[in-house]
Protein backbone atom coordinates (compact mmCIF):
# COMPACT_ATOMS: atom_id res chain seq x y z
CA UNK A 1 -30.82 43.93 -9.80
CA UNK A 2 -29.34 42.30 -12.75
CA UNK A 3 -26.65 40.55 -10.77
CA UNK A 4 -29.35 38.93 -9.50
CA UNK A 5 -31.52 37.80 -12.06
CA UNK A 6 -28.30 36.82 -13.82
CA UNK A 7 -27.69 34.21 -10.73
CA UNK A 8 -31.42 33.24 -11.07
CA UNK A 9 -31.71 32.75 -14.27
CA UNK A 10 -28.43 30.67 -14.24
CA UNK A 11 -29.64 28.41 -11.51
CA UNK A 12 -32.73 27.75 -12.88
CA UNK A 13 -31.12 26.55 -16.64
CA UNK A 14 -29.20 24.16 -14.52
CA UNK A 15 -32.30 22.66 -12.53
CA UNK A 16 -34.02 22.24 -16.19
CA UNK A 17 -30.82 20.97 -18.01
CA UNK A 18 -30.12 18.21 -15.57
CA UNK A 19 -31.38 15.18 -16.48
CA UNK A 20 -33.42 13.10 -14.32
CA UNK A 21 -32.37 9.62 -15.15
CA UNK A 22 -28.92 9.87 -15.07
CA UNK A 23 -27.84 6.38 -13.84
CA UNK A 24 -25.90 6.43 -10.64
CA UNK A 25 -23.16 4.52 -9.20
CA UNK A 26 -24.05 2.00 -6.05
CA UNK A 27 -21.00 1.94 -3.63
CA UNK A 28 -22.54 -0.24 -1.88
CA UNK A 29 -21.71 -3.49 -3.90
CA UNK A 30 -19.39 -4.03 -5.91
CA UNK A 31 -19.91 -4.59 -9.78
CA UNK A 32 -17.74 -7.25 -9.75
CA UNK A 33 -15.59 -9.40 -7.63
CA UNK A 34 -12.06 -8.37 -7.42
CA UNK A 35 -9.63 -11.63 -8.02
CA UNK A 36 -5.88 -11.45 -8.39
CA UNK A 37 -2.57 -12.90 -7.05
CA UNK A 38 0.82 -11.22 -7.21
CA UNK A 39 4.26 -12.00 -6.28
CA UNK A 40 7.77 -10.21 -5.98
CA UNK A 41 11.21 -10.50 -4.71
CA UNK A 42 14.01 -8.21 -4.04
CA UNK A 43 17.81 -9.99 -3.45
CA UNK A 44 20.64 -7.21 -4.34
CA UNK A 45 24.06 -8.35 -2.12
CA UNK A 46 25.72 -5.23 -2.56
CA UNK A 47 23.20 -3.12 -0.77
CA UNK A 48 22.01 -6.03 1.92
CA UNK A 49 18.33 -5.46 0.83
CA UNK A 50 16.13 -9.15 0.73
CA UNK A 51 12.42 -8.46 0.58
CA UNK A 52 9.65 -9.86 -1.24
CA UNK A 53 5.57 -10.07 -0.89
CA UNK A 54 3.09 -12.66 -1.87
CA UNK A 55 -1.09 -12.33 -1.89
CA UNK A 56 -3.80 -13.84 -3.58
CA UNK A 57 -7.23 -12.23 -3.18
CA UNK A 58 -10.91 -13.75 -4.35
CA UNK A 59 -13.43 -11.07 -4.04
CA UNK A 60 -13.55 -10.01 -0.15
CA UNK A 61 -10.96 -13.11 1.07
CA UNK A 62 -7.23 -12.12 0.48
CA UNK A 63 -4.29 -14.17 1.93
CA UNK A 64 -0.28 -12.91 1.32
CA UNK A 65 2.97 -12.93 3.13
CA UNK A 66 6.21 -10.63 2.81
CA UNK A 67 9.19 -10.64 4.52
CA UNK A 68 12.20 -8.25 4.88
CA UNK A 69 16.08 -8.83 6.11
CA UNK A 70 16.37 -6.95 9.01
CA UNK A 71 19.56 -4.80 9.69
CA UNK A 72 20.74 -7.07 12.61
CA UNK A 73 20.20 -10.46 10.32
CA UNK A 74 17.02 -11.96 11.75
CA UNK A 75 14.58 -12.73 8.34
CA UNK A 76 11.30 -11.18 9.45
CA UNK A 77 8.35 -12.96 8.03
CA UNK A 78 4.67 -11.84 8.27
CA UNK A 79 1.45 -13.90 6.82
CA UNK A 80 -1.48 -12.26 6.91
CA UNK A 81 -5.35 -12.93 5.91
CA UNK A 82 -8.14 -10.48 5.53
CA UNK A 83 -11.87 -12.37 5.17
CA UNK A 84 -14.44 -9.76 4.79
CA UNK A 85 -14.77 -7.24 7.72
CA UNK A 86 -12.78 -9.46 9.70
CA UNK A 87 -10.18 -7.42 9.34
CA UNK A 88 -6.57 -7.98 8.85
CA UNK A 89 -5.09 -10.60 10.92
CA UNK A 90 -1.21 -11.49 10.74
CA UNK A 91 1.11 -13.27 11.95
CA UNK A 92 4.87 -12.16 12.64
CA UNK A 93 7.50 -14.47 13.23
CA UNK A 94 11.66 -14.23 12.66
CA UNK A 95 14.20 -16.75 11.62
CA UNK A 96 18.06 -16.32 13.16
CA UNK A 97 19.80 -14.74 15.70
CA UNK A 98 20.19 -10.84 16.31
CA UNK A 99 24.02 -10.15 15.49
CA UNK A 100 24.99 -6.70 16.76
CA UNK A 101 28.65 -6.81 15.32
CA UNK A 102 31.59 -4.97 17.29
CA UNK A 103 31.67 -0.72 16.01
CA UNK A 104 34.11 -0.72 13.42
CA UNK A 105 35.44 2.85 12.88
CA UNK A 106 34.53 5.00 10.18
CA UNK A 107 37.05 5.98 7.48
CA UNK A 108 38.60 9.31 8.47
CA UNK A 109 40.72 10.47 5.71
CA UNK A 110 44.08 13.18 6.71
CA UNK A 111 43.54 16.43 5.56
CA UNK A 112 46.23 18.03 2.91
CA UNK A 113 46.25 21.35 2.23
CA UNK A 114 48.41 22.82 -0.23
C-alpha cells in the first residue's frame, strides 16, 4: 500500500512541477539558413592516395564535387547538386585509361635457421 502511494504521490509532483509554457523547439523550419562552403585536397606520392572534395551550400541548395585516384589510374570525378527535396543528383565521369600492370611477384625472402 505504500509502494503505491509512494508512485502516486511521485507522479503527481511531476504533473504539478512541470511547467506549462516551456517553449518548444519547431523541427519543422529551420531557425536559420544553413550557408557554408568547404574545400580539401589529399596528394601524398608515397602512398598513391589523390582525393579531394569541394561544396558550397545556401540554405536548402548545395552544389560540391570530389574526386579520388582510382587503383587502376583512371581520376574518378563526381559533381553533385542537392536543391531542396530534389534530392541528390550527380554526375560521375573518369579521366584516363584503366592500366592493369603485368603481376610482379611478391618478395619472398630464404629462410635461415641457425
Amino acid at each position: 500500500m505504500t509502494a503505491k502511494f509512494i508512485i502516486a504521490a511521485a507522479l503527481v509532483a511531476m504533473a504539478l512541477g512541470r511547467p506549462e509554457d516551456t517553449p518548444g523547439y519547431d523541427y519543422s523550419a529551420p531557425s536559420s539558413n544553413a550557408k557554408y562552403d568547404f574545400n580539401y585536397a589529399v596528394k601524398d606520392d608515397y602512398s598513391s592516395n589523390d582525393f579531394g572534395h569541394q561544396e558550397d551550400r545556401d540554405g536548402y541548395g548545395a552544389q560540391g564535387s570530389y574526386y579520388v585516384l582510382l587503383p587502376d589510374g583512371r581520376l574518378q570525378k563526381v559533381t553533385y547538386s542537392v536543391n531542396g527535396d530534389s534530392g541528390f543528383v550527380a554526375e560521375v565521369s573518369y579521366e584516363g585509361e584503366a592500366q592493369y600492370p603485368a603481376e610482379q611477384p611478391s618478395y619472398k625472402p630464404t629462410p635461415s635457421y641457425a
